[in-house]
PDB file of N, CA and C in Angstrom:
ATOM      1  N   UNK A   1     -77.106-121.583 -52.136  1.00  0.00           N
ATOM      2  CA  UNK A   1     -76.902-121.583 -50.692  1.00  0.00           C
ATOM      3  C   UNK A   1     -75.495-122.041 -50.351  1.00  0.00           C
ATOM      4  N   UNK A   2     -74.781-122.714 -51.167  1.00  0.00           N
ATOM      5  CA  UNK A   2     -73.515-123.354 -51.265  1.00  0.00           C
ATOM      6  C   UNK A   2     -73.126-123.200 -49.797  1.00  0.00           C
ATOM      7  N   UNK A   3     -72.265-123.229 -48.885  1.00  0.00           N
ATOM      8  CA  UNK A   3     -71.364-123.661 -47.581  1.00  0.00           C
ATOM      9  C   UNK A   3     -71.620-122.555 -46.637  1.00  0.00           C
ATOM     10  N   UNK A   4     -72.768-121.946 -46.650  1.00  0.00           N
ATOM     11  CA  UNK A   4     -73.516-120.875 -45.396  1.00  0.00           C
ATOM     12  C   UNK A   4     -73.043-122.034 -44.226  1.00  0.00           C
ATOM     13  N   UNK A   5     -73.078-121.214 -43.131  1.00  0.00           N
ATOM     14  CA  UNK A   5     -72.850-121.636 -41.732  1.00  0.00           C
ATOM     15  C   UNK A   5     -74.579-122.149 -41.273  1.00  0.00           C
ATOM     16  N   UNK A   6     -74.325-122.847 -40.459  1.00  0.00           N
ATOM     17  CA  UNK A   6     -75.971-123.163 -40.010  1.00  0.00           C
ATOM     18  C   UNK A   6     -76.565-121.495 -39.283  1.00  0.00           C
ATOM     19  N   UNK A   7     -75.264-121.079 -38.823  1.00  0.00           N
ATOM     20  CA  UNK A   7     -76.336-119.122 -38.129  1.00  0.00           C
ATOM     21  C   UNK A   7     -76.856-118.258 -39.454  1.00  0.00           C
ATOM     22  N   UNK A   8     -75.733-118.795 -40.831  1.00  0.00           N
ATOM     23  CA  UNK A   8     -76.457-117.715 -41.878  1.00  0.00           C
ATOM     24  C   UNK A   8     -77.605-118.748 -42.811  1.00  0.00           C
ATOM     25  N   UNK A   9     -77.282-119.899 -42.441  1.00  0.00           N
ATOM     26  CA  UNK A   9     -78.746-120.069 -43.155  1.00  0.00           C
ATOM     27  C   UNK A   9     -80.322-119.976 -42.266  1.00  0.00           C
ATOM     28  N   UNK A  10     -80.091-119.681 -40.857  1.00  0.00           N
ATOM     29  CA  UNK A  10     -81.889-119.832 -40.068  1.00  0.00           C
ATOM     30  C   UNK A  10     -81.661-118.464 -40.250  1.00  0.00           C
ATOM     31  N   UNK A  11     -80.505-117.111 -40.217  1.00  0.00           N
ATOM     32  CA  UNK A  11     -80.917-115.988 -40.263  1.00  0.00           C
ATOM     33  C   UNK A  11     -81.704-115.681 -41.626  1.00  0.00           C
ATOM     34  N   UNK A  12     -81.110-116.585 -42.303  1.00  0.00           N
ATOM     35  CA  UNK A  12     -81.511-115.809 -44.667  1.00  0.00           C
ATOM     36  C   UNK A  12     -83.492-116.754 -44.340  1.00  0.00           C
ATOM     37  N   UNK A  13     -83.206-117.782 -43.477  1.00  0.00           N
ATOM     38  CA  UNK A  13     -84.981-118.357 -43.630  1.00  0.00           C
ATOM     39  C   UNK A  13     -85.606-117.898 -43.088  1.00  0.00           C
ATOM     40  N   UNK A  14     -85.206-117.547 -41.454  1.00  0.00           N
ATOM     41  CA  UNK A  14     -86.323-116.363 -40.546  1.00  0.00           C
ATOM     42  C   UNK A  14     -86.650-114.900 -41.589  1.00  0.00           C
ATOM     43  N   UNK A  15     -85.678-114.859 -41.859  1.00  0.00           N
ATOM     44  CA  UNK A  15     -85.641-112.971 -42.401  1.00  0.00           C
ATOM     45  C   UNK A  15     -86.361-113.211 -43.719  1.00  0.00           C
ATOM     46  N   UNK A  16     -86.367-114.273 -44.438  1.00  0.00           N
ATOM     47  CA  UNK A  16     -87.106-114.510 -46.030  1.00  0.00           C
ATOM     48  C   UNK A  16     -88.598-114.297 -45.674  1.00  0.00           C
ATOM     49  N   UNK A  17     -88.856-115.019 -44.743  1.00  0.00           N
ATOM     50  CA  UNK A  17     -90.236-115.465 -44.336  1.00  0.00           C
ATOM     51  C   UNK A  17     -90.941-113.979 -43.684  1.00  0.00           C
ATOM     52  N   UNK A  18     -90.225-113.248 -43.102  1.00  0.00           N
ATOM     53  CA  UNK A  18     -90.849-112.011 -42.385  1.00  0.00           C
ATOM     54  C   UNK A  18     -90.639-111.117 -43.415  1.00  0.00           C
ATOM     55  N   UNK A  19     -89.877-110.764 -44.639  1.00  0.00           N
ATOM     56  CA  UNK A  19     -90.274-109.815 -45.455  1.00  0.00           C
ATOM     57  C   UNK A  19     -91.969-110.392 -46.180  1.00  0.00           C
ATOM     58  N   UNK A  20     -91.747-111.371 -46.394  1.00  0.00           N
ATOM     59  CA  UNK A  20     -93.039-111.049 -46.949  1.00  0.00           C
ATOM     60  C   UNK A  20     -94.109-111.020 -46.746  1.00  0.00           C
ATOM     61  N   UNK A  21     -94.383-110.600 -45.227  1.00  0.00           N
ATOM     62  CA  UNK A  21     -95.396-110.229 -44.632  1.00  0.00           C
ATOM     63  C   UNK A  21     -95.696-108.413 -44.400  1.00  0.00           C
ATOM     64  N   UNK A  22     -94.470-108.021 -44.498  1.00  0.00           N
ATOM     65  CA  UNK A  22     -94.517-105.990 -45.026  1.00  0.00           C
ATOM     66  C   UNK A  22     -95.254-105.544 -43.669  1.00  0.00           C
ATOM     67  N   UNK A  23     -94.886-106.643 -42.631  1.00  0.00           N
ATOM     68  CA  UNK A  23     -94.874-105.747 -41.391  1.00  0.00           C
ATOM     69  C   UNK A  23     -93.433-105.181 -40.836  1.00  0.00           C
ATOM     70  N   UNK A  24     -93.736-104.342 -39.645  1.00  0.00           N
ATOM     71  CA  UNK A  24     -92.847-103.683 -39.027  1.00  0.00           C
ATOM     72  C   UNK A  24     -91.854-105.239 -38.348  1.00  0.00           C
ATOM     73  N   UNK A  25     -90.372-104.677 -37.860  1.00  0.00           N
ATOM     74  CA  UNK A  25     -89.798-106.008 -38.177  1.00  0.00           C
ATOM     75  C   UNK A  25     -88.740-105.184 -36.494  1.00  0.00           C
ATOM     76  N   UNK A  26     -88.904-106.009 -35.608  1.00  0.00           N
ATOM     77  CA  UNK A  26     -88.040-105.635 -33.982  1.00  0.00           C
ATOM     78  C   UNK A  26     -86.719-107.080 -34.177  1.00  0.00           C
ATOM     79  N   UNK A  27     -86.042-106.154 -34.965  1.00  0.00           N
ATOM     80  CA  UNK A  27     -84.958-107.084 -34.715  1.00  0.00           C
ATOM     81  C   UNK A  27     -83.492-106.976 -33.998  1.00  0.00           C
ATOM     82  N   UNK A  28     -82.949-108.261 -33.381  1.00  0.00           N
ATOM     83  CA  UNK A  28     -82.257-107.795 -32.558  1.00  0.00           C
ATOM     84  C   UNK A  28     -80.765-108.292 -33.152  1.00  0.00           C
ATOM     85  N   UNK A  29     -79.438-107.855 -31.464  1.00  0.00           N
ATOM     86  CA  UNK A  29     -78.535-107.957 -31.923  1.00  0.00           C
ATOM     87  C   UNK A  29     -77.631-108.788 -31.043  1.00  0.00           C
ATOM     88  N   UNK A  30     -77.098-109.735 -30.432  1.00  0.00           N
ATOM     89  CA  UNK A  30     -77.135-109.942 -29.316  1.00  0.00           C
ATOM     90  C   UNK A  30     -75.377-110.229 -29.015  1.00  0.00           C
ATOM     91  N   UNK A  31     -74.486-109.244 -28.499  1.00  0.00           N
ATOM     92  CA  UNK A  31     -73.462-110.043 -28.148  1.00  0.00           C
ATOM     93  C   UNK A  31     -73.073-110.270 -26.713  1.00  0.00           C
ATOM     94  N   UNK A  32     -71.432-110.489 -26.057  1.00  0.00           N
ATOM     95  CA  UNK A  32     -71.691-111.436 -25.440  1.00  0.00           C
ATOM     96  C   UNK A  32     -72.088-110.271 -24.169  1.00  0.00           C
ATOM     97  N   UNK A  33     -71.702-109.025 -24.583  1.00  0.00           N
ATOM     98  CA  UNK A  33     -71.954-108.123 -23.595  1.00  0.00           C
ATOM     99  C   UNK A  33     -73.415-107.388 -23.261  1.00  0.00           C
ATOM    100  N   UNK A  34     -73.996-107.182 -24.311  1.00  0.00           N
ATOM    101  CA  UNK A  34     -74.642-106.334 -24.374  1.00  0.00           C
ATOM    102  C   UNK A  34     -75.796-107.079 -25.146  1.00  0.00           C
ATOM    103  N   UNK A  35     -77.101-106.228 -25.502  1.00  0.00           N
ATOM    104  CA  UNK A  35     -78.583-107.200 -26.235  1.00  0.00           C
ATOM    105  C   UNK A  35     -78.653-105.468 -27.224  1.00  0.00           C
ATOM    106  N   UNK A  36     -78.987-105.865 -28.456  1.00  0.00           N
ATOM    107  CA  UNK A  36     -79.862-104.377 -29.058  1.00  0.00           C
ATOM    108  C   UNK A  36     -81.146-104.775 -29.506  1.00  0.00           C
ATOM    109  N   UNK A  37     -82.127-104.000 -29.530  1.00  0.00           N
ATOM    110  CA  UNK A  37     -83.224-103.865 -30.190  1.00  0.00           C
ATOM    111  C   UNK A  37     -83.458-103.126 -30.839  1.00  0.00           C
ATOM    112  N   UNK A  38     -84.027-103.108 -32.167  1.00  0.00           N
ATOM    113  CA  UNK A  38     -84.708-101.690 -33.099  1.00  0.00           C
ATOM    114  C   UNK A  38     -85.511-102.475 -33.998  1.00  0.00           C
ATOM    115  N   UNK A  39     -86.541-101.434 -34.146  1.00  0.00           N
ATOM    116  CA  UNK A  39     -87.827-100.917 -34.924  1.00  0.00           C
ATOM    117  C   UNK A  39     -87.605-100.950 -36.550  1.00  0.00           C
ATOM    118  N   UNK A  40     -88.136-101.762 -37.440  1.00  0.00           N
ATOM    119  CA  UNK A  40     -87.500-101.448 -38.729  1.00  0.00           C
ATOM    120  C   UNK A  40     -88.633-101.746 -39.982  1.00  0.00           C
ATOM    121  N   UNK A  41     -89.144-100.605 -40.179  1.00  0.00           N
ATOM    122  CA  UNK A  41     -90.141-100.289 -41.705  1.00  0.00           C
ATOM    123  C   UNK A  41     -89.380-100.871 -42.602  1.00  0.00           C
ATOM    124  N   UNK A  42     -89.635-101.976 -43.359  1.00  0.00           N
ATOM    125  CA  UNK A  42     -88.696-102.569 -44.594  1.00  0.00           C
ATOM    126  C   UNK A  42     -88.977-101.918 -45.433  1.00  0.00           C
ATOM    127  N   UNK A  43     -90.626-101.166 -45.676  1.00  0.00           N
ATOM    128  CA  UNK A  43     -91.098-100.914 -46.563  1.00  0.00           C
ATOM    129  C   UNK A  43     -90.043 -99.602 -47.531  1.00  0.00           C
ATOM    130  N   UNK A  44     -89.976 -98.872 -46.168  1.00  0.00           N
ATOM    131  CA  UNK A  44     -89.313 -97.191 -46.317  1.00  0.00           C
ATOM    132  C   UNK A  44     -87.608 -97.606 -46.183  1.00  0.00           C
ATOM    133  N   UNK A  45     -87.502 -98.846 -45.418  1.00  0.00           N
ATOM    134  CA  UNK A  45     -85.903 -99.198 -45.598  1.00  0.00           C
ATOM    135  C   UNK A  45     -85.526 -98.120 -43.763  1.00  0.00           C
ATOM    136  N   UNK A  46     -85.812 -97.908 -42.942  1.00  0.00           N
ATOM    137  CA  UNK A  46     -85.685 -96.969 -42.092  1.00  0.00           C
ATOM    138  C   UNK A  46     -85.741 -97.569 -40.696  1.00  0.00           C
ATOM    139  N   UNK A  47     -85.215 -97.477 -39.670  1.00  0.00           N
ATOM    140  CA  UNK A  47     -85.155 -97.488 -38.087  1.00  0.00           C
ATOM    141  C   UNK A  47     -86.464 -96.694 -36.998  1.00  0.00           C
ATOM    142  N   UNK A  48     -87.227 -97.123 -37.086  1.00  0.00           N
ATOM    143  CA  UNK A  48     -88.283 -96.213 -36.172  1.00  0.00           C
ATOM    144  C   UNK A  48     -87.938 -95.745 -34.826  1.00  0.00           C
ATOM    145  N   UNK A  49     -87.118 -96.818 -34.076  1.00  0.00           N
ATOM    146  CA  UNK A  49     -86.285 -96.670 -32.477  1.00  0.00           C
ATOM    147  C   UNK A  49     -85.680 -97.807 -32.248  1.00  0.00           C
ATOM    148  N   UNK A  50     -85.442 -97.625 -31.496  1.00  0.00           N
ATOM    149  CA  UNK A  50     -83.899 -98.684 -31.074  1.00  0.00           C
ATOM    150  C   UNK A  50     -83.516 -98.353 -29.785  1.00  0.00           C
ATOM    151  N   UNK A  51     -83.695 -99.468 -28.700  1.00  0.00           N
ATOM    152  CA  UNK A  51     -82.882 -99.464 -27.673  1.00  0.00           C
ATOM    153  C   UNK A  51     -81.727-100.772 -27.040  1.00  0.00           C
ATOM    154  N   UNK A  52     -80.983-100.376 -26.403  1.00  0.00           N
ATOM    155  CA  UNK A  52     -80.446-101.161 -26.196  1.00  0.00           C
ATOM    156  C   UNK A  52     -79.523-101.481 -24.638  1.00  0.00           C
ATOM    157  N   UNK A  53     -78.880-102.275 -23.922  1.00  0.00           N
ATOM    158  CA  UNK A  53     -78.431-102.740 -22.960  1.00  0.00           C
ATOM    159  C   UNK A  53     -77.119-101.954 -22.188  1.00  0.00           C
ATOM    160  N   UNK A  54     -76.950-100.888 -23.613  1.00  0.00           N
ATOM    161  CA  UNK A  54     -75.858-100.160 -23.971  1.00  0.00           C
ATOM    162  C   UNK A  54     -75.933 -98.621 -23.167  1.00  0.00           C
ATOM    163  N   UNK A  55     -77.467 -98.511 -23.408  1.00  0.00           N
ATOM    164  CA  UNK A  55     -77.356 -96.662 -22.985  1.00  0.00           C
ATOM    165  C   UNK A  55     -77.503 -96.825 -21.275  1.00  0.00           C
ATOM    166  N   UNK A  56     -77.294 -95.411 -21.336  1.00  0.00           N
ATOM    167  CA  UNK A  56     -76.290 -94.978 -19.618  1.00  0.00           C
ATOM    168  C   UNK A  56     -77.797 -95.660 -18.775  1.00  0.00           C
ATOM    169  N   UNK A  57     -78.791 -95.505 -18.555  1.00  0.00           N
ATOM    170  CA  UNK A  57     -79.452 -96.082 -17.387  1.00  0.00           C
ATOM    171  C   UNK A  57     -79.926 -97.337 -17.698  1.00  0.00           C
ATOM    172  N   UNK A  58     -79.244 -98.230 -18.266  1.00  0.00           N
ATOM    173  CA  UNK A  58     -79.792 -99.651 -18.362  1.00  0.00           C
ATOM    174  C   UNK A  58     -77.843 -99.918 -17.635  1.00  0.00           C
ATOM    175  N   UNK A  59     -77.456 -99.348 -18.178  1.00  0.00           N
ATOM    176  CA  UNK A  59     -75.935-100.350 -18.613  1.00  0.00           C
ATOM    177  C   UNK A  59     -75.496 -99.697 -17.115  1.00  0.00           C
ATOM    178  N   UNK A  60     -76.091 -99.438 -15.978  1.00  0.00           N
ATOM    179  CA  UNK A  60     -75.540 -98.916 -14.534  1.00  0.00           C
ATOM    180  C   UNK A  60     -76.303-100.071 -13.524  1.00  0.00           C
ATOM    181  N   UNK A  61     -77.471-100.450 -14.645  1.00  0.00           N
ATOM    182  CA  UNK A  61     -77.816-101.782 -13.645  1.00  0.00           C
ATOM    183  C   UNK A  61     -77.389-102.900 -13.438  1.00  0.00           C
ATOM    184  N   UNK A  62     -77.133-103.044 -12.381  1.00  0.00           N
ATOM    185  CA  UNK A  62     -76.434-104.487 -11.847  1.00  0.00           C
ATOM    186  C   UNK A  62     -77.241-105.931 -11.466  1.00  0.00           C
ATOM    187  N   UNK A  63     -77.447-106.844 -12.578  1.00  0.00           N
ATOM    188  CA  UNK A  63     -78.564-107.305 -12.473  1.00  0.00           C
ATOM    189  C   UNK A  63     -78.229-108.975 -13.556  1.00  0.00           C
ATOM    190  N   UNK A  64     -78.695-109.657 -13.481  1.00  0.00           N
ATOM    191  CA  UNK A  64     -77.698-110.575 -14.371  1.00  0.00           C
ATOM    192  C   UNK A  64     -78.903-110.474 -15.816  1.00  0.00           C
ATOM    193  N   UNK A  65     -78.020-111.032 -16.512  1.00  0.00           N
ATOM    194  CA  UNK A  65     -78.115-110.770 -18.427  1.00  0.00           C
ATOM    195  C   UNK A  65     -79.646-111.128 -18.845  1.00  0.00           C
ATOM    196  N   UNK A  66     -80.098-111.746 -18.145  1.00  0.00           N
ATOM    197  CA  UNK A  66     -81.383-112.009 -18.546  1.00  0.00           C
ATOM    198  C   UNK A  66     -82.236-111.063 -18.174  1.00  0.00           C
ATOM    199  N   UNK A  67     -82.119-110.467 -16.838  1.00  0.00           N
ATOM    200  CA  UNK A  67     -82.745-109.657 -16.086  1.00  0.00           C
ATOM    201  C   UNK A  67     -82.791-108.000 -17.001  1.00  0.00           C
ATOM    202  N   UNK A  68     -81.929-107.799 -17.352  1.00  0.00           N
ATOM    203  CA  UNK A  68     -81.605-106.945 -18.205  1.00  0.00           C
ATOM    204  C   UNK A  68     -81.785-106.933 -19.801  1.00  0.00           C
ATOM    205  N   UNK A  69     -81.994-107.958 -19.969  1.00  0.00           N
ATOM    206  CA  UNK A  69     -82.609-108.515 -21.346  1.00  0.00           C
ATOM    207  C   UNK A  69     -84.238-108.138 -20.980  1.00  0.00           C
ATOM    208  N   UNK A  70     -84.678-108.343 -20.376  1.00  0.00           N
ATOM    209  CA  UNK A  70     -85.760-108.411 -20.070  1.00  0.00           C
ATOM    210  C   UNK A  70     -86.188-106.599 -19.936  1.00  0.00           C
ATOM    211  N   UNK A  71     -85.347-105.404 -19.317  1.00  0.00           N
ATOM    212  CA  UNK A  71     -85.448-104.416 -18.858  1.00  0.00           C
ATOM    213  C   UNK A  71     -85.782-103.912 -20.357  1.00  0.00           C
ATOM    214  N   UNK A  72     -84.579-104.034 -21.652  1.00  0.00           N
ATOM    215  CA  UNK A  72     -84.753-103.905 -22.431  1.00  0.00           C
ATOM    216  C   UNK A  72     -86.004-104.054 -23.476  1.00  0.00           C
ATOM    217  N   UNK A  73     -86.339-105.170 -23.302  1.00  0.00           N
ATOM    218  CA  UNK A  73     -87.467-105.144 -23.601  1.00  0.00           C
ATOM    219  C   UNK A  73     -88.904-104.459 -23.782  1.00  0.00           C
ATOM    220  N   UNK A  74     -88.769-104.219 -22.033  1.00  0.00           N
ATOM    221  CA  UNK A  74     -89.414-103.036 -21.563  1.00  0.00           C
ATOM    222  C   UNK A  74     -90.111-101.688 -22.214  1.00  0.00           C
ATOM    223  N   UNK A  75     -88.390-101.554 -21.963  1.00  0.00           N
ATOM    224  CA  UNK A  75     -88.127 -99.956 -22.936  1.00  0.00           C
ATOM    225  C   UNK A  75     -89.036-100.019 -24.265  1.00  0.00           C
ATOM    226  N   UNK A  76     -88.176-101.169 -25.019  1.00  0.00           N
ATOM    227  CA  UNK A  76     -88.848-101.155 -26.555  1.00  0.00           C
ATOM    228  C   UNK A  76     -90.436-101.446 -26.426  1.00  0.00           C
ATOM    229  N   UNK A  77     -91.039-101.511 -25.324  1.00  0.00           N
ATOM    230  CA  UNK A  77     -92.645-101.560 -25.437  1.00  0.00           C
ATOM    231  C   UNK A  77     -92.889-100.563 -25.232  1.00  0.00           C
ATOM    232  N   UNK A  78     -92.340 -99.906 -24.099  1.00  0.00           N
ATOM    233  CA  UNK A  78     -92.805 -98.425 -23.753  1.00  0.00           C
ATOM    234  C   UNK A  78     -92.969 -97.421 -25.299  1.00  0.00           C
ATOM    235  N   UNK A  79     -91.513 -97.438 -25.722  1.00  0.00           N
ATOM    236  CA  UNK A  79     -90.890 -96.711 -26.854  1.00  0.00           C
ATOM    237  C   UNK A  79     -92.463 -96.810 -27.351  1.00  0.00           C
ATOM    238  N   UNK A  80     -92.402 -98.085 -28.139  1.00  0.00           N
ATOM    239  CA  UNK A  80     -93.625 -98.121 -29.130  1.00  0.00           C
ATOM    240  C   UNK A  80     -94.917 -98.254 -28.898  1.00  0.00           C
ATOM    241  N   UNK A  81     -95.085 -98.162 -27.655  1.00  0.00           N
ATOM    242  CA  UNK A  81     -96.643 -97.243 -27.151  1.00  0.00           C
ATOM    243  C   UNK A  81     -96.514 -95.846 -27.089  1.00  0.00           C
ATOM    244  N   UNK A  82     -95.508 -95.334 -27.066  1.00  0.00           N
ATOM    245  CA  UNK A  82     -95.620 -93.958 -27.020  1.00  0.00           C
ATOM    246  C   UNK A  82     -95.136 -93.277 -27.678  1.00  0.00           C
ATOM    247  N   UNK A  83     -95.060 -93.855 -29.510  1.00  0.00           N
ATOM    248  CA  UNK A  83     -95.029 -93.194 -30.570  1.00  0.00           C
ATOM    249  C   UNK A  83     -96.325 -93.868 -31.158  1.00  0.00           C
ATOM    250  N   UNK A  84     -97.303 -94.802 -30.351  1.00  0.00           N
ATOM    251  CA  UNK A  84     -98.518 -94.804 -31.061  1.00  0.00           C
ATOM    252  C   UNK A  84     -98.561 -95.455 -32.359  1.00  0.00           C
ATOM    253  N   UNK A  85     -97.634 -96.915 -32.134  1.00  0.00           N
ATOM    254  CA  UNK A  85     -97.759 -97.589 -33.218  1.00  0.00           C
ATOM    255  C   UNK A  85     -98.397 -98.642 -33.058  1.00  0.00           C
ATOM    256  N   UNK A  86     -99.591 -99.093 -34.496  1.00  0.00           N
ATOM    257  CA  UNK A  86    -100.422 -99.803 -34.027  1.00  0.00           C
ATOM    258  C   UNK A  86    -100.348-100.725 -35.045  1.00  0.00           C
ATOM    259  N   UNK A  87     -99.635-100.793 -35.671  1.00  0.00           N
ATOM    260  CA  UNK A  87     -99.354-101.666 -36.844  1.00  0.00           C
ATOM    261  C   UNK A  87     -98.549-103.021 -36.222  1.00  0.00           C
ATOM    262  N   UNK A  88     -99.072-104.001 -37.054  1.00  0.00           N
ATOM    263  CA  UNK A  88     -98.280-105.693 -36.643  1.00  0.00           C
ATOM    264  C   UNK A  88     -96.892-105.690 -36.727  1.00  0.00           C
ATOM    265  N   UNK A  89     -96.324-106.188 -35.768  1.00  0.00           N
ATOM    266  CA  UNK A  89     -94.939-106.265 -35.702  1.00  0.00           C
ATOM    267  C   UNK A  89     -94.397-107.603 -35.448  1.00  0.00           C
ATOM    268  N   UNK A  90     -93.507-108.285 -36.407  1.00  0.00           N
ATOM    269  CA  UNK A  90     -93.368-109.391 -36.462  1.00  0.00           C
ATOM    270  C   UNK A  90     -91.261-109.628 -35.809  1.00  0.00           C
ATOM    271  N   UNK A  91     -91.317-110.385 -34.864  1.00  0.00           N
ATOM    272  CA  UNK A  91     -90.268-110.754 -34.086  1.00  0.00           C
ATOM    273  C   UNK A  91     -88.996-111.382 -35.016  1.00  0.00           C
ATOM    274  N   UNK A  92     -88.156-110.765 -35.148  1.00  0.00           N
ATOM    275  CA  UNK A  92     -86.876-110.862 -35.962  1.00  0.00           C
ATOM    276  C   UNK A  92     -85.593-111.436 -35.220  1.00  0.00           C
ATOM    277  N   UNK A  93     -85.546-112.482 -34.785  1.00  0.00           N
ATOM    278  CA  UNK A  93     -84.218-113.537 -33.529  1.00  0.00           C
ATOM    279  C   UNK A  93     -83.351-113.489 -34.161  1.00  0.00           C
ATOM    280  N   UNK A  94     -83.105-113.038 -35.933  1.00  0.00           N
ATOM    281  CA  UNK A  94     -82.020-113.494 -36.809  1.00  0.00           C
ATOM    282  C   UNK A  94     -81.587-114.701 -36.520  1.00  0.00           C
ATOM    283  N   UNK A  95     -80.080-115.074 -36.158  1.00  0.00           N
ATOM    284  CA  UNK A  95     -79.858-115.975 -35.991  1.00  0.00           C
ATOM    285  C   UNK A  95     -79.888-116.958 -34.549  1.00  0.00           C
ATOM    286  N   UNK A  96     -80.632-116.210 -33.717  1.00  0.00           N
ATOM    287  CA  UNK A  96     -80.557-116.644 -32.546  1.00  0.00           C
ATOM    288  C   UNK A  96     -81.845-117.792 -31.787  1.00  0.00           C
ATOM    289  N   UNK A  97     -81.441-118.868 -30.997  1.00  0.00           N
ATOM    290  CA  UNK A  97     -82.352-119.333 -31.304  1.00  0.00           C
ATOM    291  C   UNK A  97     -83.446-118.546 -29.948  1.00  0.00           C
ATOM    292  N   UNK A  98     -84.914-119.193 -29.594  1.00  0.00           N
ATOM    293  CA  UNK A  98     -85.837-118.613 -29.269  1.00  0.00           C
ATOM    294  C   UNK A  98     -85.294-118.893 -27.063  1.00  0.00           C
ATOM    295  N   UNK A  99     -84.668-118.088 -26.893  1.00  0.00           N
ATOM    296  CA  UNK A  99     -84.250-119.271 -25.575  1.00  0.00           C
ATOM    297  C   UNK A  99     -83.173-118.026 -25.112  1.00  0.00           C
ATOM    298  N   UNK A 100     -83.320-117.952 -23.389  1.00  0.00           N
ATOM    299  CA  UNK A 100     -82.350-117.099 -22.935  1.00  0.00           C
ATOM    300  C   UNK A 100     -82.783-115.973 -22.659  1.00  0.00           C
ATOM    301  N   UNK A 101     -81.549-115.196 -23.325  1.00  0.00           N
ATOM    302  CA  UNK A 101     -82.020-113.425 -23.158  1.00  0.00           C
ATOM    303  C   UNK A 101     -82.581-113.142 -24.317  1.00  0.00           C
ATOM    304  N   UNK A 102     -83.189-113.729 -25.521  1.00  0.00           N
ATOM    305  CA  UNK A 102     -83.695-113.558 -26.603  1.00  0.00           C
ATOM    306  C   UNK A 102     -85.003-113.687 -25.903  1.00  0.00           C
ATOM    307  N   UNK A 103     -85.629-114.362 -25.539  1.00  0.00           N
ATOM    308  CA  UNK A 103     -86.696-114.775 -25.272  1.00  0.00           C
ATOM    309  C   UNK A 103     -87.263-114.030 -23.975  1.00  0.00           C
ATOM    310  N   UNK A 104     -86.370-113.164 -23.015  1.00  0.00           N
ATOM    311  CA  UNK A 104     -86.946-112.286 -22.051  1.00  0.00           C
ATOM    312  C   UNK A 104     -86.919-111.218 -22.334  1.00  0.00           C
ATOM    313  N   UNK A 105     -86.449-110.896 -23.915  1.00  0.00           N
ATOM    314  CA  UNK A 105     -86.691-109.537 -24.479  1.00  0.00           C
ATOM    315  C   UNK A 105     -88.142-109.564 -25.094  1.00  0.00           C
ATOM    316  N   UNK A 106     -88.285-110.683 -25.344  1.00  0.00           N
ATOM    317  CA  UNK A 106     -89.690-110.940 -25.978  1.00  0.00           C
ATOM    318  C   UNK A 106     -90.662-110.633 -25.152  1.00  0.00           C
ATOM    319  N   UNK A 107     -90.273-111.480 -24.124  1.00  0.00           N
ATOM    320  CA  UNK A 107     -91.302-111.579 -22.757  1.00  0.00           C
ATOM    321  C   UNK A 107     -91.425-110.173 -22.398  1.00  0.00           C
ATOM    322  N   UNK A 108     -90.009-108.853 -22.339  1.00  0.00           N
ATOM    323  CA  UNK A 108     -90.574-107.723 -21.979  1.00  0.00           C
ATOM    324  C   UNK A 108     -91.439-106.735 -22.616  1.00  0.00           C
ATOM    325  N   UNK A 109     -90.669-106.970 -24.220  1.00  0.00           N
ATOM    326  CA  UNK A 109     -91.854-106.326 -24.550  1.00  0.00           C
ATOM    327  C   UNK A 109     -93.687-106.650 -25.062  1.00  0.00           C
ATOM    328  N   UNK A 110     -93.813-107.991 -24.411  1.00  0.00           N
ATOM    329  CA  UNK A 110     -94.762-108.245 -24.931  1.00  0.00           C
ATOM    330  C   UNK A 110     -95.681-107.761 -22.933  1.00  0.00           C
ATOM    331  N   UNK A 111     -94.890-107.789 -22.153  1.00  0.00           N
ATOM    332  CA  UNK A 111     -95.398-107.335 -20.907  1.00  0.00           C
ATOM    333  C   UNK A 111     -95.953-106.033 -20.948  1.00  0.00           C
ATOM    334  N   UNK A 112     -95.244-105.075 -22.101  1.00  0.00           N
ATOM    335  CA  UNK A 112     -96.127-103.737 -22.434  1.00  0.00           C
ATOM    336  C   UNK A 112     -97.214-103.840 -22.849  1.00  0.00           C
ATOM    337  N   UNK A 113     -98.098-105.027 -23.058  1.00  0.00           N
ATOM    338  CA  UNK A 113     -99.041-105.148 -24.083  1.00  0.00           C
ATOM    339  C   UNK A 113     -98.529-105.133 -25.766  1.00  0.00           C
ATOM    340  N   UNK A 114     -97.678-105.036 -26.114  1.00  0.00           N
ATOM    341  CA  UNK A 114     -96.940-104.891 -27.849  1.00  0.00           C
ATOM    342  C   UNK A 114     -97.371-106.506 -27.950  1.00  0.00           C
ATOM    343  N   UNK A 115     -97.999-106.526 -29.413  1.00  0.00           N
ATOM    344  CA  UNK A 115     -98.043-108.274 -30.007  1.00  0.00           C
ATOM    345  C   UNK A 115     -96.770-108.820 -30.788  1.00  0.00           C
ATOM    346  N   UNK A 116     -96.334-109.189 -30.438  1.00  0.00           N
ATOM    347  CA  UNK A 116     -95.392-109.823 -31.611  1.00  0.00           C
ATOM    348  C   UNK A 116     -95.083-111.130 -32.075  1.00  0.00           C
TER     349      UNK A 116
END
């Protein structure tokens, strides 16, 4: 582990702990502008969907960062009700802690009904 930063060592312990559960894995990306989300089969190594704060009808709303964290969210519940995925999906913060716009992305997509 030698001289990791405290962000790369909770990202290498969150992320250790959720592979070995070989569920689907919504992990995000968060900078100071923008939030991403995507869908990720470890199993197959692959992206199922991905949205983010970025594409043209989120990023025209004028709305403050949380609010929009939250929109996002949304999306990624919608998304994955309506590719009919019913498999456990376990919440991936990487290095971020649980608080903010991390946590109203959670809140949105768990407002779709999605468990995570």
């Amino acid at each position: 582990m030698g001289n990791l930063t405290k962000k790369a060592r909770r990202t290498n312990r969150i992320r250790f702990k959720l592979k070995l559960k070989l569920n689907l894995r919504l992990s995000l990306f968060r900078s100071n502008n923008h939030i991403y989300a995507q869908l990720i089969d470890d199993s197959k190594g692959v992206t199922i969907l991905s949205a983010s704060s970025a594409e043209k009808d989120l990023k025209t709303l004028k709305s403050s960062p949380k609010e929009i964290a939250f929109k996002v969210g949304e999306v990624v519940g919608t998304r994955i009700s309506e590719k009919k995925i019913k498999q456990k999906i376990s919440f991936d913060r990487g290095p971020y802690l649980y608080h903010g716009r991390i946590k109203e992305l959670a809140m949105g997509v768990r407002s779709k009904g999605i468990k995570i």
